[in-house]
PDB file of N, CA and C in Angstrom:
ATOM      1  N   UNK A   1     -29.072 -15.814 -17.880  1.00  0.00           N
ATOM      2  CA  UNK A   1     -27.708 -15.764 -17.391  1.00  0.00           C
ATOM      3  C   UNK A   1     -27.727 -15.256 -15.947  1.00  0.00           C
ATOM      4  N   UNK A   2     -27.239 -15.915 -14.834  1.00  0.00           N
ATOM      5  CA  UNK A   2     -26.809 -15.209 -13.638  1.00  0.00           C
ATOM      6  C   UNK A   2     -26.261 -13.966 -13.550  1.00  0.00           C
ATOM      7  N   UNK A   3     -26.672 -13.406 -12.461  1.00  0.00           N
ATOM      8  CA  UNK A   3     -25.950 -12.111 -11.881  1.00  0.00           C
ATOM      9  C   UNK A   3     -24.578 -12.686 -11.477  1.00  0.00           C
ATOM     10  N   UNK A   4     -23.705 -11.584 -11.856  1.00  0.00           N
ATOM     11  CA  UNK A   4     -21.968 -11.566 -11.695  1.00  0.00           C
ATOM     12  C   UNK A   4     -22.293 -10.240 -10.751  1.00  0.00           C
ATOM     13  N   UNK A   5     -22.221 -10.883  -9.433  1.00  0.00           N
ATOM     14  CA  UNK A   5     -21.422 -10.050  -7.939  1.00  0.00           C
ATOM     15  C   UNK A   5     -20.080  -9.525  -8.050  1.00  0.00           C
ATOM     16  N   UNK A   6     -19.677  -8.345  -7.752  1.00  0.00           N
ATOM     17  CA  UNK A   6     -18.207  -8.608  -7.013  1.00  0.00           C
ATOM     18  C   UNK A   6     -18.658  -6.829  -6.362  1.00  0.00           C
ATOM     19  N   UNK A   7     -17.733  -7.172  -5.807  1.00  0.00           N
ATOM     20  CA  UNK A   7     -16.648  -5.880  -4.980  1.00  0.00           C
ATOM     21  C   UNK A   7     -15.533  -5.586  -4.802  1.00  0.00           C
ATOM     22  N   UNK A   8     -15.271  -4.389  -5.267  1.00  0.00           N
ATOM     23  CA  UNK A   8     -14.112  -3.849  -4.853  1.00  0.00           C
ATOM     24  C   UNK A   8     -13.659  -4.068  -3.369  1.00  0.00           C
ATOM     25  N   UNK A   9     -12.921  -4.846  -2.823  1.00  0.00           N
ATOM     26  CA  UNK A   9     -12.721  -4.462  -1.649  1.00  0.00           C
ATOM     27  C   UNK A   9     -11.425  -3.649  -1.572  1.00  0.00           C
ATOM     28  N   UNK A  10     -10.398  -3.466  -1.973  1.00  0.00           N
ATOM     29  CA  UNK A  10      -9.433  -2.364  -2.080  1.00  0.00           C
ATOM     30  C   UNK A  10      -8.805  -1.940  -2.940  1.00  0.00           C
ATOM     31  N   UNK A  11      -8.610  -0.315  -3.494  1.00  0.00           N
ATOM     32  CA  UNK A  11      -8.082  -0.176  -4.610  1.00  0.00           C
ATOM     33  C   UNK A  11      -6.961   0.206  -4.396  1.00  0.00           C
ATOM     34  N   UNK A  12      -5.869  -0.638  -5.786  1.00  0.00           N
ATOM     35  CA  UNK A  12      -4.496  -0.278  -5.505  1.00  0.00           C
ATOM     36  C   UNK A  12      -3.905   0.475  -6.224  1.00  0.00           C
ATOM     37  N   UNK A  13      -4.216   0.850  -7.342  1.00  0.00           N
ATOM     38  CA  UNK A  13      -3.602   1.515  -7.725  1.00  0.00           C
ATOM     39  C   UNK A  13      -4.084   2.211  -9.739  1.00  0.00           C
ATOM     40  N   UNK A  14      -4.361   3.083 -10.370  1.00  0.00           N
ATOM     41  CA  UNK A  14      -4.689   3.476 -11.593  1.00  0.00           C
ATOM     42  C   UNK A  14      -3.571   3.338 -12.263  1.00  0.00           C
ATOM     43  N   UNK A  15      -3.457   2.713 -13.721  1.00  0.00           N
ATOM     44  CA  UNK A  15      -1.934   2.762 -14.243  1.00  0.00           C
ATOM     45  C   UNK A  15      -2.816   3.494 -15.778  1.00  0.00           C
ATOM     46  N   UNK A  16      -3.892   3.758 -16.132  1.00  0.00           N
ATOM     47  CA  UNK A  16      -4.325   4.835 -16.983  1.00  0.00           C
ATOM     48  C   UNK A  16      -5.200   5.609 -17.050  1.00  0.00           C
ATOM     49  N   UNK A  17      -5.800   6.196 -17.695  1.00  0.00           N
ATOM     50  CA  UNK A  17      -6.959   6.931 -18.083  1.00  0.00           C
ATOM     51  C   UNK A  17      -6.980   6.868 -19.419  1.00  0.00           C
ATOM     52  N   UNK A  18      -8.620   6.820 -20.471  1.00  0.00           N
ATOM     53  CA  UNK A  18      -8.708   6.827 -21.365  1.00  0.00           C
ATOM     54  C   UNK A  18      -9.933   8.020 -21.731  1.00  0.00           C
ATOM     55  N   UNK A  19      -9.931   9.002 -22.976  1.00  0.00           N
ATOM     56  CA  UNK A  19     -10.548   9.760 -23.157  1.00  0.00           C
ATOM     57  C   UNK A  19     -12.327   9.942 -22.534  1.00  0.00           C
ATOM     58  N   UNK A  20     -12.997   8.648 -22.189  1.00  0.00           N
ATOM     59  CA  UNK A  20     -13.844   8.995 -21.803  1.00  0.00           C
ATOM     60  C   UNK A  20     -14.013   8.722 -19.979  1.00  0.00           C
ATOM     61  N   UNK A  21     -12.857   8.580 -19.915  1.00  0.00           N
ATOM     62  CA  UNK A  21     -12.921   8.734 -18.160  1.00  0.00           C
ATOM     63  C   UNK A  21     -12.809   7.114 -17.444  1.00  0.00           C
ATOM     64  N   UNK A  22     -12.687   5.946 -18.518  1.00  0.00           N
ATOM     65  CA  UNK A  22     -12.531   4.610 -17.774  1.00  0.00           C
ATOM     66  C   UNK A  22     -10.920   4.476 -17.685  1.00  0.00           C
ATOM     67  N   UNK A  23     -10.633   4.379 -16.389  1.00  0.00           N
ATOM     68  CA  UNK A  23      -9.262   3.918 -15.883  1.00  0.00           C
ATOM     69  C   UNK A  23      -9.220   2.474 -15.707  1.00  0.00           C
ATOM     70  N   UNK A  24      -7.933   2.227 -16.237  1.00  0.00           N
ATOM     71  CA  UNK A  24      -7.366   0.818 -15.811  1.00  0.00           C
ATOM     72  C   UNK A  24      -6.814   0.852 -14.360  1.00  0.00           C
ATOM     73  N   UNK A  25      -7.787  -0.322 -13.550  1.00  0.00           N
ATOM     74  CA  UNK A  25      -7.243   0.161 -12.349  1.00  0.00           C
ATOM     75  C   UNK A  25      -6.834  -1.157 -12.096  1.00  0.00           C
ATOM     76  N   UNK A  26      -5.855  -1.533 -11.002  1.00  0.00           N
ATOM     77  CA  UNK A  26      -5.149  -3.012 -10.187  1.00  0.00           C
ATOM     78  C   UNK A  26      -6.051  -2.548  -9.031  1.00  0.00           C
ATOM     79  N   UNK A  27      -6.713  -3.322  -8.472  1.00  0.00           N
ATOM     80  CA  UNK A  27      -7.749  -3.492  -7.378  1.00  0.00           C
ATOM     81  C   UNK A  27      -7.956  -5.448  -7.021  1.00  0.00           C
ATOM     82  N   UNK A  28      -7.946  -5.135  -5.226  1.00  0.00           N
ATOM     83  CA  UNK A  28      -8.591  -6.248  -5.135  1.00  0.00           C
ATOM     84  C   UNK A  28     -10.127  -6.568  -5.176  1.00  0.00           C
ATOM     85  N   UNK A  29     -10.452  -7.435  -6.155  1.00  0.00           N
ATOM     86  CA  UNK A  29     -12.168  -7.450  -6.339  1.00  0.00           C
ATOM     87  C   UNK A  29     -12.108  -9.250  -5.108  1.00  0.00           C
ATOM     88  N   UNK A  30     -13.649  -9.223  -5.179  1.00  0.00           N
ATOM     89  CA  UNK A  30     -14.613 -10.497  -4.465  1.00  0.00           C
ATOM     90  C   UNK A  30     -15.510 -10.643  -5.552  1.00  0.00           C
ATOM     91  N   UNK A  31     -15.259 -11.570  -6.302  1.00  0.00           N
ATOM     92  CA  UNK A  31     -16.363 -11.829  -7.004  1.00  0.00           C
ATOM     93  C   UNK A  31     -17.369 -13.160  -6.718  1.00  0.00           C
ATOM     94  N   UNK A  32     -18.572 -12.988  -7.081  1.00  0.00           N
ATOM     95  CA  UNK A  32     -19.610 -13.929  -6.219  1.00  0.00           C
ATOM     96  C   UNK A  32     -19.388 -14.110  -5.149  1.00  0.00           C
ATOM     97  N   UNK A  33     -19.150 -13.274  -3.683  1.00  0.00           N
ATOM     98  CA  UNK A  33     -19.088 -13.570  -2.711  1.00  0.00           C
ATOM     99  C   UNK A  33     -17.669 -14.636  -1.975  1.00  0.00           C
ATOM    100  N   UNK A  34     -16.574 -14.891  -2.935  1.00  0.00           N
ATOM    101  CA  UNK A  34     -15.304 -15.634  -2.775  1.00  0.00           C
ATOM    102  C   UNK A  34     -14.495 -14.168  -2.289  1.00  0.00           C
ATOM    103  N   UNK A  35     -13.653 -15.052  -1.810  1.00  0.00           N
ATOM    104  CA  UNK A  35     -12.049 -14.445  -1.778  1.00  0.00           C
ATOM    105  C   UNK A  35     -11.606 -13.789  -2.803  1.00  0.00           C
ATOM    106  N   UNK A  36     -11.640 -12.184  -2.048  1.00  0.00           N
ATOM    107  CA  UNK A  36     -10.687 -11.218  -2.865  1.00  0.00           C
ATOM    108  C   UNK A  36      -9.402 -11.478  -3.606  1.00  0.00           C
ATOM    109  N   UNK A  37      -9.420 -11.199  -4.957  1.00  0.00           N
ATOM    110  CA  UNK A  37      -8.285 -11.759  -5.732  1.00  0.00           C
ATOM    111  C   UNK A  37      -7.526 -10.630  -6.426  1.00  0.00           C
ATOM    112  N   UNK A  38      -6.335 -10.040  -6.623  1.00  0.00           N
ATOM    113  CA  UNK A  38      -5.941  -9.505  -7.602  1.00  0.00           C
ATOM    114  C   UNK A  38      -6.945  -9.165  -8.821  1.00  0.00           C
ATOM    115  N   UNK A  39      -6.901  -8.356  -9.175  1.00  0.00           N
ATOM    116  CA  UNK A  39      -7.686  -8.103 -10.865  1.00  0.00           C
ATOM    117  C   UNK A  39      -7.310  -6.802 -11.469  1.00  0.00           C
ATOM    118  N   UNK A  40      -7.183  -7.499 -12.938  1.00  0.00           N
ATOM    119  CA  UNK A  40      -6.582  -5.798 -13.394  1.00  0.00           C
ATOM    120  C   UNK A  40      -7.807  -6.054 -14.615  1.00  0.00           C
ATOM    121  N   UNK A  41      -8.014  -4.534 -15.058  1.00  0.00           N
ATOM    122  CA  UNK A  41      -9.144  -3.906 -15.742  1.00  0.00           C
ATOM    123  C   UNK A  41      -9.573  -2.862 -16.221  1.00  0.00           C
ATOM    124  N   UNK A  42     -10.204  -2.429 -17.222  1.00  0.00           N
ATOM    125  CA  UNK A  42     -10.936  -1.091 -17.115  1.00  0.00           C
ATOM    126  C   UNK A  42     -12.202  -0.903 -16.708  1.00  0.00           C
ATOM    127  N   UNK A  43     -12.447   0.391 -15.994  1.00  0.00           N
ATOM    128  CA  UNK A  43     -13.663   0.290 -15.292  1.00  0.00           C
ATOM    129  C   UNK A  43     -14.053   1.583 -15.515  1.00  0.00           C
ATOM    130  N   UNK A  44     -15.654   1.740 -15.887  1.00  0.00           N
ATOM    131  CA  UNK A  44     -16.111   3.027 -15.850  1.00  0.00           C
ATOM    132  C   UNK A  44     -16.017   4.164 -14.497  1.00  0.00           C
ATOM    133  N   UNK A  45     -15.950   5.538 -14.738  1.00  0.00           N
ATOM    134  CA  UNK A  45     -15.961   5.839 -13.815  1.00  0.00           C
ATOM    135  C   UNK A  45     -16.667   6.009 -12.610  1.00  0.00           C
ATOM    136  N   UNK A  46     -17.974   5.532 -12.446  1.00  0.00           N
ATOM    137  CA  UNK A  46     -18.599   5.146 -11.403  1.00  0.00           C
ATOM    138  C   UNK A  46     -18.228   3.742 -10.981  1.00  0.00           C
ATOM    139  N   UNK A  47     -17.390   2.912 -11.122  1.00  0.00           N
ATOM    140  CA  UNK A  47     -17.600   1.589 -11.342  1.00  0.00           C
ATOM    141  C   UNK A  47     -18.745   0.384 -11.285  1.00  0.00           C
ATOM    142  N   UNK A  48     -19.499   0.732 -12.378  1.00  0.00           N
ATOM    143  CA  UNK A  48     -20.641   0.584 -12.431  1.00  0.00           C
ATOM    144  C   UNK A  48     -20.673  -0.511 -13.352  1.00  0.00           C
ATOM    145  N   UNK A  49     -19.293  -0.555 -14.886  1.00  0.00           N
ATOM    146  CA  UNK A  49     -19.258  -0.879 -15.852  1.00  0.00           C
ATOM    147  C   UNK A  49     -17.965  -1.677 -15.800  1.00  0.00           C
ATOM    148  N   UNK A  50     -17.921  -2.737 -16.218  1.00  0.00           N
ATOM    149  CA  UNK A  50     -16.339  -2.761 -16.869  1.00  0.00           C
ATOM    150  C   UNK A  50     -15.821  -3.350 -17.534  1.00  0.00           C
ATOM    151  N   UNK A  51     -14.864  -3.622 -18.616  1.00  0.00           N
ATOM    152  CA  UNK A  51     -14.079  -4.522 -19.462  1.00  0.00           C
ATOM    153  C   UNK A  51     -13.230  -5.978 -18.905  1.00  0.00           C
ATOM    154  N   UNK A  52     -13.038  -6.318 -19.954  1.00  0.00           N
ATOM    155  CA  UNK A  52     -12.383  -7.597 -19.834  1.00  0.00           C
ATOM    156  C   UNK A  52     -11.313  -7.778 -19.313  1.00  0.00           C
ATOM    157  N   UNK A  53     -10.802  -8.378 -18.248  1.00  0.00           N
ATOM    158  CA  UNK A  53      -9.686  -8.171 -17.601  1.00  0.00           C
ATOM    159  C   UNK A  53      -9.289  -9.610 -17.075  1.00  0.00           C
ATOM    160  N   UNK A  54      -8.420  -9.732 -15.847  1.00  0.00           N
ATOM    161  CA  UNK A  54      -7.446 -10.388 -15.409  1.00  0.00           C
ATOM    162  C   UNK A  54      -7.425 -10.497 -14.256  1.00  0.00           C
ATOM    163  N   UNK A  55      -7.732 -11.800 -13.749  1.00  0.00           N
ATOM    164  CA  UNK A  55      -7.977 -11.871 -12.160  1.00  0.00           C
ATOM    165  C   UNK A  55      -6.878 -13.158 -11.585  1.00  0.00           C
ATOM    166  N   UNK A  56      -5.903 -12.209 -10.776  1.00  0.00           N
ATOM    167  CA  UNK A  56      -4.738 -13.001  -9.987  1.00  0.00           C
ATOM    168  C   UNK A  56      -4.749 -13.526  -8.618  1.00  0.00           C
ATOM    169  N   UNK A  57      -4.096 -14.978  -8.642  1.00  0.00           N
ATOM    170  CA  UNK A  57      -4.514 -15.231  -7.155  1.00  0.00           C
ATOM    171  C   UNK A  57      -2.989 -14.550  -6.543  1.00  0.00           C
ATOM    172  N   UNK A  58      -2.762 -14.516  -5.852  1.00  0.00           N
ATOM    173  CA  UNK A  58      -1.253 -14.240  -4.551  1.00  0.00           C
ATOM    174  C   UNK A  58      -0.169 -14.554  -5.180  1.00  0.00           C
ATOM    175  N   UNK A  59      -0.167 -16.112  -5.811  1.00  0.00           N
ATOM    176  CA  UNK A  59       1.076 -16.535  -5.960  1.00  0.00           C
ATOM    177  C   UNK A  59       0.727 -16.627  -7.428  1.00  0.00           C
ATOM    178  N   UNK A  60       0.139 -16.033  -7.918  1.00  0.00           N
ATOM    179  CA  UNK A  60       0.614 -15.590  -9.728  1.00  0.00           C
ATOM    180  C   UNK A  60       0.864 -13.966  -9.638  1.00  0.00           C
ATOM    181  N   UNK A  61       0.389 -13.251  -8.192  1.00  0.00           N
ATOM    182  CA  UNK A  61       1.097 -12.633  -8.590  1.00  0.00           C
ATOM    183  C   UNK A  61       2.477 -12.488  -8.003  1.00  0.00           C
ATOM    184  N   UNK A  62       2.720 -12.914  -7.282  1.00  0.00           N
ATOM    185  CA  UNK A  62       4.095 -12.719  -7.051  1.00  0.00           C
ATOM    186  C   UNK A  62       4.930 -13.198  -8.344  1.00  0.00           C
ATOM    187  N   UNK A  63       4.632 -14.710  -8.930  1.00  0.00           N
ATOM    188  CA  UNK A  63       5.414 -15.176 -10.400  1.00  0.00           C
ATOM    189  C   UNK A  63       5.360 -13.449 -11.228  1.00  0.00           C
ATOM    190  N   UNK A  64       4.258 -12.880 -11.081  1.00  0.00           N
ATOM    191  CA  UNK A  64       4.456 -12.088 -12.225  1.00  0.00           C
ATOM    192  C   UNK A  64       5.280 -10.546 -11.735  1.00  0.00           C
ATOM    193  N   UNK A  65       5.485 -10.073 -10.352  1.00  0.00           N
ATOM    194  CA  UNK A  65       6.434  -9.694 -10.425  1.00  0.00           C
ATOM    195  C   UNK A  65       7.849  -9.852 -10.377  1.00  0.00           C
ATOM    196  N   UNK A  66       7.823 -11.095  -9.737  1.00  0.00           N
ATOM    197  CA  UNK A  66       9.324 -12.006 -10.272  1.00  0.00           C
ATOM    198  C   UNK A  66       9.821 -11.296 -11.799  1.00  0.00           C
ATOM    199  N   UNK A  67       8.851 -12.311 -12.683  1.00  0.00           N
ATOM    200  CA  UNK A  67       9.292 -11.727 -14.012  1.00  0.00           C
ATOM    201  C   UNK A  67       9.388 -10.315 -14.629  1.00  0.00           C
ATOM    202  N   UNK A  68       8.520  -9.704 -14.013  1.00  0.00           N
ATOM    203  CA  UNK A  68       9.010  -8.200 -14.369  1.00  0.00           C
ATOM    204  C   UNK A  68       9.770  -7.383 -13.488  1.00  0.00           C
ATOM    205  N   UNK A  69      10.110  -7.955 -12.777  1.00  0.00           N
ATOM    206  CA  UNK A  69      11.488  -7.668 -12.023  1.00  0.00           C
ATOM    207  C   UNK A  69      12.947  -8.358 -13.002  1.00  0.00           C
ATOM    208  N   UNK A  70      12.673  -9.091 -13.794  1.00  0.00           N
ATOM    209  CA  UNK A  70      13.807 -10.195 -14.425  1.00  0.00           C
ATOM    210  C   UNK A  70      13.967 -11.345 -13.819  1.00  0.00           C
ATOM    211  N   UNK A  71      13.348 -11.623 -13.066  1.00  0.00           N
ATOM    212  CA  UNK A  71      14.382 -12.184 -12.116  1.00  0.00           C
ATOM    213  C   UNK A  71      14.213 -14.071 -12.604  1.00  0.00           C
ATOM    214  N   UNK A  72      13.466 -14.428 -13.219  1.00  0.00           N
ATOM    215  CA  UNK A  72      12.813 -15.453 -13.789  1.00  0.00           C
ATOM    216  C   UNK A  72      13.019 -15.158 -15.303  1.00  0.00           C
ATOM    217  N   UNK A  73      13.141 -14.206 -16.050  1.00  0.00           N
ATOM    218  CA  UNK A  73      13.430 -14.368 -17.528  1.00  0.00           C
ATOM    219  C   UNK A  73      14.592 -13.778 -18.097  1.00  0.00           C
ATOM    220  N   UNK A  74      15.462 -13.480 -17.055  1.00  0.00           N
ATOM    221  CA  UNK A  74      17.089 -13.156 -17.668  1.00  0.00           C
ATOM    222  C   UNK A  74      17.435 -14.064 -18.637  1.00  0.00           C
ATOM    223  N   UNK A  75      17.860 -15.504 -18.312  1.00  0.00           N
ATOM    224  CA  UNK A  75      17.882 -16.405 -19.766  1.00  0.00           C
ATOM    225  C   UNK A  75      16.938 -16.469 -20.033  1.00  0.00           C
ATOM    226  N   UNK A  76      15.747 -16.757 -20.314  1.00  0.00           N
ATOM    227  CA  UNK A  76      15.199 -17.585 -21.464  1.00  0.00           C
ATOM    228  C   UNK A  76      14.605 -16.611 -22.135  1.00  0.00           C
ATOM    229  N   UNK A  77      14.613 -14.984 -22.597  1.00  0.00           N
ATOM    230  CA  UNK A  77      14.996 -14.431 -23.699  1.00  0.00           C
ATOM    231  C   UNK A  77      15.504 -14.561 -24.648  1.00  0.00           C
ATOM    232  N   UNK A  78      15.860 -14.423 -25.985  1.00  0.00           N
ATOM    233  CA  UNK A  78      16.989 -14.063 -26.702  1.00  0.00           C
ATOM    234  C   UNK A  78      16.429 -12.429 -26.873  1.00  0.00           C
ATOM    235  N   UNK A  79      17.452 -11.740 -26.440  1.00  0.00           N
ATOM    236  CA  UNK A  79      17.139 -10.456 -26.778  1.00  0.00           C
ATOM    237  C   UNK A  79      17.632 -10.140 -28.126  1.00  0.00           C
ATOM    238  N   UNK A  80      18.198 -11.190 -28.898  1.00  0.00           N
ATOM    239  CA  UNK A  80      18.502 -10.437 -30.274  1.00  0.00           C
ATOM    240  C   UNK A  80      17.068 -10.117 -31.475  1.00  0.00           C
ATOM    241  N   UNK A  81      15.660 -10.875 -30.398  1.00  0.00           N
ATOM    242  CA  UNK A  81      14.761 -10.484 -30.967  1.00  0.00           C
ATOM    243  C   UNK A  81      13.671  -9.008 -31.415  1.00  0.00           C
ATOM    244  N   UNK A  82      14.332  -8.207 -29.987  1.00  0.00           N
ATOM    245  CA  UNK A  82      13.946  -6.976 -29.996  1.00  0.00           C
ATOM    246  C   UNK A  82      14.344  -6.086 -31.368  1.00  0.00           C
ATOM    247  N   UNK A  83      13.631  -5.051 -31.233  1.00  0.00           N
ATOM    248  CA  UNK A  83      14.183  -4.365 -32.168  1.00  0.00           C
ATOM    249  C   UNK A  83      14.526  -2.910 -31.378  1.00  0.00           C
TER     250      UNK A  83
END
């Protein structure tokens, strides 16, 4: 199996911590030497290690704060599904 490159090139921001010290962090990674992309993840604390995650280009993420802003799923909810 090939070596999987990347780098952190800037971190944006931790949204957890879990008992043994890997935070979910939003960071822009470079993986194999491409264009830095959005990616969300957990990563050991050296970032040495890390879990399965989610890598966004620009304009998914903007769609995705659209939607968690509402601003794209006001209708097509039914909120009578919540509880």
């Amino acid at each position: 199996m090939a070596e999987l490159k990347f780098e952190i090139t800037k971190e944006l921001g931790i949204l957890s911590e879990n008992a043994k010290g890997w935070t979910k962090e939003l960071n822009m990674v470079s993986w194999n030497d491409r264009e830095p992309k959005f990616d969300l993840r957990e990563w050991s604390p050296d970032h040495t290690r890390m879990g399965k995650g989610v890598t966004l280009s620009e304009e998914e993420v903007e769609k995705l704060r659209a939607i968690l802003n509402g601003e794209e799923i006001e209708d097509d909810i039914d909120e009578s599904n919540f509880v």
